[in-house]
Protein backbone atom coordinates (compact mmCIF):
# COMPACT_ATOMS: atom_id res chain seq x y z
CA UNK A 1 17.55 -15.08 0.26
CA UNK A 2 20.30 -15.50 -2.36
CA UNK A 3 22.51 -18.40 -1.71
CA UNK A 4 25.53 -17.92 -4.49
CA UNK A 5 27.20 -14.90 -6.01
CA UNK A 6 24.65 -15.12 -9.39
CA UNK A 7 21.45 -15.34 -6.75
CA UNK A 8 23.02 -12.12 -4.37
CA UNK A 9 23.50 -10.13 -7.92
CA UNK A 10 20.11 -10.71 -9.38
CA UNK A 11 18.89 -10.23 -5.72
CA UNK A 12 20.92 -6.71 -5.82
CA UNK A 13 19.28 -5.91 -8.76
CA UNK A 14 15.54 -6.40 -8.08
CA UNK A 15 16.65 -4.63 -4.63
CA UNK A 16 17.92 -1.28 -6.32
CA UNK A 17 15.37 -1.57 -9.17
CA UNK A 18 12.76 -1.40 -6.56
CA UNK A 19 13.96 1.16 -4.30
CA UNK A 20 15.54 3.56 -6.89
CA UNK A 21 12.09 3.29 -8.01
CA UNK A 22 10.06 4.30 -5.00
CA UNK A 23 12.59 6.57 -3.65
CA UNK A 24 12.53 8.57 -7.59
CA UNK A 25 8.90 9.00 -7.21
CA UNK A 26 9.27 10.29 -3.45
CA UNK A 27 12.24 12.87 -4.37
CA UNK A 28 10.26 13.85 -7.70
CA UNK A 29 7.48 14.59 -5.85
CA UNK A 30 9.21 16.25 -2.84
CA UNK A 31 11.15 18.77 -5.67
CA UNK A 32 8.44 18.93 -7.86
CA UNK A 33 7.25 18.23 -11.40
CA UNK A 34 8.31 21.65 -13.10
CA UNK A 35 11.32 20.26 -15.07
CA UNK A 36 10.18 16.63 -15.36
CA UNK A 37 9.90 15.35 -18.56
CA UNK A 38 9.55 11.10 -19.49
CA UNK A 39 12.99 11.33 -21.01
CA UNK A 40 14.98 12.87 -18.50
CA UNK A 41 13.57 10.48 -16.06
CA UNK A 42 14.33 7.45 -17.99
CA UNK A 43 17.96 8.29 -18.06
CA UNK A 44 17.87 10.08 -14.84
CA UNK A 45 16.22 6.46 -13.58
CA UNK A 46 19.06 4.72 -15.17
CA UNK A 47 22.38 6.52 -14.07
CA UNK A 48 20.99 5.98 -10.37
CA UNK A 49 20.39 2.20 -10.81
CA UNK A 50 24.02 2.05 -11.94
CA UNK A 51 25.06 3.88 -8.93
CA UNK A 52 22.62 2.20 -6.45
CA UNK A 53 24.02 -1.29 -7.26
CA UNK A 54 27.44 -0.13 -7.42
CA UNK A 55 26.94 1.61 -4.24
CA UNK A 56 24.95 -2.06 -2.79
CA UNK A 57 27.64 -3.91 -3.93
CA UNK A 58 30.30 -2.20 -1.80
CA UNK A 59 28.17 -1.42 1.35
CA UNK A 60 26.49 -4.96 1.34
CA UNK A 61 29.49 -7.67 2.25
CA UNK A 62 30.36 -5.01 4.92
CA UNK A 63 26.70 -5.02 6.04
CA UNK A 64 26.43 -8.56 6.20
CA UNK A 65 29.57 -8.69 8.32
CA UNK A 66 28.01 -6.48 10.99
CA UNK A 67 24.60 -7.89 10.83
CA UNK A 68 25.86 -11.36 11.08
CA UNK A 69 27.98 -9.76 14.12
CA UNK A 70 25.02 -8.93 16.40
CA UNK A 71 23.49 -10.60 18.80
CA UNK A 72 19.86 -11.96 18.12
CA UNK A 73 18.27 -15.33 17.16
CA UNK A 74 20.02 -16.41 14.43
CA UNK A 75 17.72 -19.35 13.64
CA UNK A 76 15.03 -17.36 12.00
CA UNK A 77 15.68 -16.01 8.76
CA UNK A 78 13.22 -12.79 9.30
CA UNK A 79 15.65 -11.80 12.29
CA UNK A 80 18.78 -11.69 9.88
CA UNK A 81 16.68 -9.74 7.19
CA UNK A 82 15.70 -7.17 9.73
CA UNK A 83 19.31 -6.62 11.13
CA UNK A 84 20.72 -6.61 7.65
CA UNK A 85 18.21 -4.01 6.58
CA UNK A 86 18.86 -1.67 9.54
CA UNK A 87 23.11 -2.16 8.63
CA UNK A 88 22.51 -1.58 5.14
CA UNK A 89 19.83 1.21 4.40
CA UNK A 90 21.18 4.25 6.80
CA UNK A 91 24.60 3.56 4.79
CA UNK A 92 22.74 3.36 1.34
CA UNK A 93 20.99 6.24 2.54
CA UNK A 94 23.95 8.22 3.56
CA UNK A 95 25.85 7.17 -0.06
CA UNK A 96 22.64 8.05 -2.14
CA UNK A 97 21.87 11.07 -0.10
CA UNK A 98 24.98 12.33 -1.55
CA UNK A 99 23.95 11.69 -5.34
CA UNK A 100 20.98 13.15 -5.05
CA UNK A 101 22.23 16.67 -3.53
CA UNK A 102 24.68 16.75 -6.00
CA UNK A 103 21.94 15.95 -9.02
CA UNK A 104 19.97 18.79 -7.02
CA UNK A 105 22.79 21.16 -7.22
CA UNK A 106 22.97 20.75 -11.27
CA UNK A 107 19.20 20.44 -11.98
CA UNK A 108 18.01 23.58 -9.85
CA UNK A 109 20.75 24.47 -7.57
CA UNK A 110 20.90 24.34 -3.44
CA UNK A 111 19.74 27.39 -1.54
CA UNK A 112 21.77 27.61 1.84
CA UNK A 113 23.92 25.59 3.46
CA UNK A 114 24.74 22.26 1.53
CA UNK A 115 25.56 20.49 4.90
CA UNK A 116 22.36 21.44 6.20
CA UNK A 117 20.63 20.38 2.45
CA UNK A 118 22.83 17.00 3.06
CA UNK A 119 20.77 16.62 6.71
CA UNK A 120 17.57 17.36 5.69
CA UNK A 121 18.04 14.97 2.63
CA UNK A 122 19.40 12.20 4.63
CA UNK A 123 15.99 12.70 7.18
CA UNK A 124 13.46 12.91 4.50
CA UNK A 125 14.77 9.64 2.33
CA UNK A 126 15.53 7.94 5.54
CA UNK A 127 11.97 7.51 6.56
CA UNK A 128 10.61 6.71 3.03
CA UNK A 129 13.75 4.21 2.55
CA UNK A 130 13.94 1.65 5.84
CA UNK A 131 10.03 1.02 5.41
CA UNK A 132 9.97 0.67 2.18
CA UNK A 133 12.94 -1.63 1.95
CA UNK A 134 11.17 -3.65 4.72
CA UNK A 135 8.04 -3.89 3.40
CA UNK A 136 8.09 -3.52 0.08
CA UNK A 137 10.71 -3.96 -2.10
CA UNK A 138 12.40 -7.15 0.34
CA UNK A 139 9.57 -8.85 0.35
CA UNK A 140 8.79 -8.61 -3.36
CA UNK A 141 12.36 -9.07 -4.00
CA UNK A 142 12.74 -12.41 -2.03
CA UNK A 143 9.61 -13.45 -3.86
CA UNK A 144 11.00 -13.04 -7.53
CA UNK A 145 14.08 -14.22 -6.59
CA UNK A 146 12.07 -17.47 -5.16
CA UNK A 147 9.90 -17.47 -7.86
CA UNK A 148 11.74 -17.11 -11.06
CA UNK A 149 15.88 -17.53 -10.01
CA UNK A 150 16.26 -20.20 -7.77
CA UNK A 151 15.87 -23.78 -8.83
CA UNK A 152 12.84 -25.95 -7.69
CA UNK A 153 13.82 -27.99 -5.40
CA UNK A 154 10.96 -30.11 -5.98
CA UNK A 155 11.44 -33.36 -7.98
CA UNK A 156 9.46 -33.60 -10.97
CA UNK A 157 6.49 -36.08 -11.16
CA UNK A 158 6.87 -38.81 -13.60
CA UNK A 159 4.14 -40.14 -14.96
CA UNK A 160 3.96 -43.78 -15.53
């Protein structure tokens, strides 16, 4: 877990990197392929990261507030990362739900209702996003972060 402002915004990047990724590939696939081209995706790919951690920046120091809030064992870490994911991806859900009904709307339009396009939106990413935030892209993220940010704490061996 990050433990200073630079740590928590590289952390919020691998975080959105990783789930705008997996969560592009699930709504691609759900809408199809028909107007898909390598391009479109990159920048398509890019305008949502920008969003995502704009988005993860506001919703996450609220998040943390309200996981930190409830009552579990605080004295093991996997117990905060649980409560934080379950404050943080239904309202990342709800934000980026949003987004991606209105990127519908202008790429092939909304038939129906747009509350009940909203709802079945929020459903569908909902049960790609928690597990895959969970099991996927925290752990990996936590692992980079471990692996590459944060300092060693570790003494170097001298040799003598």
């Amino acid at each position: 877990m990050p433990s200073n402002k630079k740590e928590g915004i590289i952390f919020g990047l691998f975080m959105c990197f990783g789930m705008v990724l997996i969560m592009s590939v699930y709504n691609t696939t759900l809408h199809g392929f028909s107007s898909f081209t390598v391009g479109n995706a990159v920048i398509q790919f890019v305008v949502t990261l920008i969003i995502a951690f704009i988005a993860e920046s506001l919703v996450e120091p609220k998040a943390r507030k309200i996981a930190l809030s409830l009552p579990y064992d605080k004295s093991k870490e996997i117990n905060f990362i649980v409560a934080l994911a379950f404050c943080m991806v239904p309202t990342m859900v709800l934000i980026m739900s949003v987004y991606g009904l209105i990127l519908t709307a202008l790429m092939t339009g909304i038939e129906g209702s747009i509350f009940t396009a909203y709802l079945k939106t929020v459903g569908l990413n909902f049960i790609v996003a928690l597990p895959s935030q969970l099991l996927i892209v925290g752990p990996i993220s936590r692992w980079l972060l471990a692996k590459y940010i944060k300092p060693s704490t570790q003494k170097p061996e001298l040799n003598t």
